[in-house]
Each structure stands twice: as C-alpha cells, then as structure tokens.
C-alpha atoms as a PDB file:
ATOM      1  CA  UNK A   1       1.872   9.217  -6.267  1.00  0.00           C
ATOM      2  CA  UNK A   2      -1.837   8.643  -5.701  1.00  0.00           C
ATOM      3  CA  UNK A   3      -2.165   8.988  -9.002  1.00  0.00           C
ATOM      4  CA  UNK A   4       0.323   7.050 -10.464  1.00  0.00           C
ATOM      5  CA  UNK A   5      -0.626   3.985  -8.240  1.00  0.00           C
ATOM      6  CA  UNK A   6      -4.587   4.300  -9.181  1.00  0.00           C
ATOM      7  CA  UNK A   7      -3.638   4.269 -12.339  1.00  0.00           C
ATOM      8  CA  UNK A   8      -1.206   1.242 -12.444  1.00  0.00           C
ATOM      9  CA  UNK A   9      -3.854  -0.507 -10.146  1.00  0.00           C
ATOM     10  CA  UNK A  10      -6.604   0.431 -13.062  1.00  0.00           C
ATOM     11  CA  UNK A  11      -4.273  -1.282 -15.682  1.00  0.00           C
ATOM     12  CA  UNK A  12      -4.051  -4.032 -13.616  1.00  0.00           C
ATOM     13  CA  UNK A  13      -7.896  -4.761 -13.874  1.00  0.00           C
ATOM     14  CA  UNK A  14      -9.101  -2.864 -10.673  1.00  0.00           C
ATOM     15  CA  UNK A  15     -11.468  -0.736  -9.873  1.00  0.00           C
ATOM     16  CA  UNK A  16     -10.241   2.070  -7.733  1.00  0.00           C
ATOM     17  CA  UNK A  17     -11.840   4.810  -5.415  1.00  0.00           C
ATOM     18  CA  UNK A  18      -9.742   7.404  -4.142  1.00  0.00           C
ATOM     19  CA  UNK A  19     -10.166   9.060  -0.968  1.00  0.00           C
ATOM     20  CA  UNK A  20     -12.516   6.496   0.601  1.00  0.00           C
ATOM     21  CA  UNK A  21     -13.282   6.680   4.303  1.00  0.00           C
ATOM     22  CA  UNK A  22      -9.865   8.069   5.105  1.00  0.00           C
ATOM     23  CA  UNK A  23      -7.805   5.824   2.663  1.00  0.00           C
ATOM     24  CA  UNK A  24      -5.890   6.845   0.417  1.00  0.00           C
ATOM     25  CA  UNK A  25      -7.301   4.340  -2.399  1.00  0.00           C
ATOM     26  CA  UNK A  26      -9.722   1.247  -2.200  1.00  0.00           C
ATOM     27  CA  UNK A  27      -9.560  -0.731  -5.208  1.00  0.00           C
ATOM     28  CA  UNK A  28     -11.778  -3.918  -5.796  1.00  0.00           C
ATOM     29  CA  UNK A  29     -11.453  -6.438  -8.221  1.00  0.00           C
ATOM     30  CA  UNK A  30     -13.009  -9.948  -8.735  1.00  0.00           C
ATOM     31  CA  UNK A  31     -14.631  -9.650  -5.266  1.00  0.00           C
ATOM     32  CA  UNK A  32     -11.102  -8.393  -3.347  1.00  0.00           C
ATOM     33  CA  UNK A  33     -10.790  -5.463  -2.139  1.00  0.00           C
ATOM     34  CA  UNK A  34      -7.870  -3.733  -1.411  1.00  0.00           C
ATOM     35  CA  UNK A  35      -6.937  -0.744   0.828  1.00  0.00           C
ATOM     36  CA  UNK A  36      -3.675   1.208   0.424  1.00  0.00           C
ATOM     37  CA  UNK A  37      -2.362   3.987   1.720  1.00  0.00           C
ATOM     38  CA  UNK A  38       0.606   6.118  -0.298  1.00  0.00           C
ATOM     39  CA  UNK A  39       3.134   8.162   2.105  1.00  0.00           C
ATOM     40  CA  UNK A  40       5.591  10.498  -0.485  1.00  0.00           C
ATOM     41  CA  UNK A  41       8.968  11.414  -0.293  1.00  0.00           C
ATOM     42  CA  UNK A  42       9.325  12.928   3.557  1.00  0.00           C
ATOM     43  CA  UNK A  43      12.035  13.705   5.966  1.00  0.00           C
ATOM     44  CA  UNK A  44      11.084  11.440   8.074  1.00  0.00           C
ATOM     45  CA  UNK A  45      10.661   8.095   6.089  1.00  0.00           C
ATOM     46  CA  UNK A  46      10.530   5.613   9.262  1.00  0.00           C
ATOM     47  CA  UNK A  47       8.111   7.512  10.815  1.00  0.00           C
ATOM     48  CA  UNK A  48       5.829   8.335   7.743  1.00  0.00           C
ATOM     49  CA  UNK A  49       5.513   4.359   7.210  1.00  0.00           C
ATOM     50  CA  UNK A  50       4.844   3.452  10.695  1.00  0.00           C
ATOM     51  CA  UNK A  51       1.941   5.444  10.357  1.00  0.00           C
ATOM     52  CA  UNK A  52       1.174   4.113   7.651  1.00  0.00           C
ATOM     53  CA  UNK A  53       0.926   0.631   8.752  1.00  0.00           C
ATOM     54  CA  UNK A  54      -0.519   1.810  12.175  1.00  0.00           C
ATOM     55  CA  UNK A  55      -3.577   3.398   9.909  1.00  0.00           C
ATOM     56  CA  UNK A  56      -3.719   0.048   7.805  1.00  0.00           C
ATOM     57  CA  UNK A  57      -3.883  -2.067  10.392  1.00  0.00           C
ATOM     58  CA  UNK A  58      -6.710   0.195  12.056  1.00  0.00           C
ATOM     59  CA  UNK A  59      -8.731  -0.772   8.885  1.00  0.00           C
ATOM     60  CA  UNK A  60      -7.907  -4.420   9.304  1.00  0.00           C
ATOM     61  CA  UNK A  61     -11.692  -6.512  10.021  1.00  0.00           C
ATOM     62  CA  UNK A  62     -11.715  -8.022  13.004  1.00  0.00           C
ATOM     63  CA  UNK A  63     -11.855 -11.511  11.757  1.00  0.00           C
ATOM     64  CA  UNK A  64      -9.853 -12.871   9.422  1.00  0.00           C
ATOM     65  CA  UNK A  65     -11.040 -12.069   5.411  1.00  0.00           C
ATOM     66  CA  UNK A  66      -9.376 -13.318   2.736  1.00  0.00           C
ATOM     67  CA  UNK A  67     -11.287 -11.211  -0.062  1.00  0.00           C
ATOM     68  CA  UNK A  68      -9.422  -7.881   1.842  1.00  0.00           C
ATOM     69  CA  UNK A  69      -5.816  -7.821   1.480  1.00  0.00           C
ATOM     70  CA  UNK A  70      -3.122  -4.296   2.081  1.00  0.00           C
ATOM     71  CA  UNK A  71      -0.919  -2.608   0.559  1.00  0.00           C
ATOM     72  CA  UNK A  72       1.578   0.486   1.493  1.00  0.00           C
ATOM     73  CA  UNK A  73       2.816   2.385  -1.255  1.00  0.00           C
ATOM     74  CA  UNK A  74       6.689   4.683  -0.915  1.00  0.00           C
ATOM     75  CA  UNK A  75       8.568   6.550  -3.340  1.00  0.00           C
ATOM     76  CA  UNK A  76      10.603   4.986  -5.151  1.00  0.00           C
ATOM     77  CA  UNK A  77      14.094   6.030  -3.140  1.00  0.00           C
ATOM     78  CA  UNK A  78      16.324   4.621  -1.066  1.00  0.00           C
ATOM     79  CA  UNK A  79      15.344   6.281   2.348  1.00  0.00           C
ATOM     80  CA  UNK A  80      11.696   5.451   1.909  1.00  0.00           C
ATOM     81  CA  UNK A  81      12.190   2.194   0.654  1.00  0.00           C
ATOM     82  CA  UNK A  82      14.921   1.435   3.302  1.00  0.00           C
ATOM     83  CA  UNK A  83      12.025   2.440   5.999  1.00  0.00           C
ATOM     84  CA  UNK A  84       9.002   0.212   3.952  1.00  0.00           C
ATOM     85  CA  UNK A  85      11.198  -3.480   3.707  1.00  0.00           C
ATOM     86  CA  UNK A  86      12.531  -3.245   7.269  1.00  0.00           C
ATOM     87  CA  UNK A  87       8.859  -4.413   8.608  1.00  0.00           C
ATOM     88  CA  UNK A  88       9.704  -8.187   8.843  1.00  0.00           C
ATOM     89  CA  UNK A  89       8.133 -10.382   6.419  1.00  0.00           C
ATOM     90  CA  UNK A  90       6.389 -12.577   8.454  1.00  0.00           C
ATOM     91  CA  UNK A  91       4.391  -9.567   9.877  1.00  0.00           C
ATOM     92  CA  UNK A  92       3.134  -8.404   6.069  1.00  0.00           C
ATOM     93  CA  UNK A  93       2.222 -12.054   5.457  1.00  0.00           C
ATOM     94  CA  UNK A  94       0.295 -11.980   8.898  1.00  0.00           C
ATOM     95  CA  UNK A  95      -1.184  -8.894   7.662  1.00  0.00           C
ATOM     96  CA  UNK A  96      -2.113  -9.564   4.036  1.00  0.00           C
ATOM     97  CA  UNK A  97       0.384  -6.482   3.062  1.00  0.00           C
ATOM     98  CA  UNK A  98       1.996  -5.784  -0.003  1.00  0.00           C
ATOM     99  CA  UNK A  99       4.852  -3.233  -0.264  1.00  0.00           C
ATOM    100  CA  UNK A 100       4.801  -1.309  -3.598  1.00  0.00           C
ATOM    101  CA  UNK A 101       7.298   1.567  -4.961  1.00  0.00           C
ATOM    102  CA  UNK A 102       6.414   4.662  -7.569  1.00  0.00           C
ATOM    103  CA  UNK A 103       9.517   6.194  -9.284  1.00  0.00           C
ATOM    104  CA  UNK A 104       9.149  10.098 -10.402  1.00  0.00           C
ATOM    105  CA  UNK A 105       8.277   9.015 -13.747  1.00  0.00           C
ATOM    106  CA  UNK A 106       5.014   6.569 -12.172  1.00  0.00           C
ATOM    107  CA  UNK A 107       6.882   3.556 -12.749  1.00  0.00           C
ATOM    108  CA  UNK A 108       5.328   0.925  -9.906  1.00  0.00           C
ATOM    109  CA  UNK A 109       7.269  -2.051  -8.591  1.00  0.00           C
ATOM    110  CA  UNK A 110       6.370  -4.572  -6.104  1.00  0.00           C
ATOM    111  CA  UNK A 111       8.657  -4.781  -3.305  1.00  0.00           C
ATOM    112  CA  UNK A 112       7.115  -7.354  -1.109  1.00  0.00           C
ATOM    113  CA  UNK A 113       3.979  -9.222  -0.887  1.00  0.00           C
ATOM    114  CA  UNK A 114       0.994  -9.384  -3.442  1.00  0.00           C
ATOM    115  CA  UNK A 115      -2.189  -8.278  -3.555  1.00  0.00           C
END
C-alpha cells in the first residue's frame, strides 16, 4: 500500500520519500509538505488507525504551519474504512488531515479532507 500511495502521490506532482524519520512517506510539493502514514488490512482496524493518528499528530509542529498538512491512508474495505471516517470532521480539519483509501488493485480515493 506504501507503494501504491507513493506512486499515486508521484502522479499527482509530488515528490515523495519513503521511510523518513519514522513516517511512512513525506511527500513535498510546491513548498508543502506532507506526512502520511499507511496502516493495511488488520484485525484490528479501530485500533490500527488510532495509532495512526496518535503518531501523526506526534509529528504535528508546534505552531500552526500551513505549508504541512496530513494524511492517513486504509485499505480500501469496509472495516478499515468504517474505523478511518468515524474521526469527526471537524477534528481532521483542525488537524490538516486527509483520509485516503487504496483498493487491491492500487486504485486511491480520497475519503475526506485534501492535501
């Protein structure tokens, strides 16, 4: 899924790192940069993008930046997505996070926010 999102992200005009200080991708483009972490299919889908937030938002600068913006990235099914929307909007928007799905064939779609 790392994969598949790097890539979409690359088609999409950014440049993207993988693997950057703990993250699962840092992309920049037109001076933004983004951070995103990617949780896969799990058994515990809740739980999986908790954490994920929880290690987003320990990456978040202390002051407000609007060139740095979020994003958390599930597979694209219905437990994981389920788990992902439930955050309550006006928390992403507080957060600068976007909420993207990848289907098994690497297929991306934006669930919520933008980045």
């Amino acid at each position: 899924m790392v994969e598949a999102f790097a890539g979409w992200l690359s088609s999409q005009g950014w440049t993207v790192h993988a693997e950057v200080d703990v993250v699962d991708i840092v992309a920049e483009k037109d001076d933004r940069r983004l951070y995103v972490e990617v949780k896969a299919a799990s058994t515990a889908p809740g739980l999986d993008v908790d954490t994920a937030i929880g290690q987003l938002v320990r990456r978040m600068p202390s002051e407000p930046d609007q060139s740095v913006a979020f994003a958390l990235v599930v597979r694209d099914e219905p437990g994981s997505v389920e788990a992902a929307v439930r955050a309550p909007q006006r928390v992403l928007d507080l957060l600068a996070m976007a909420l993207y799905a990848v289907g098994e064939d690497g297929s991306v779609r934006q669930l919520f926010g933008r980045s």
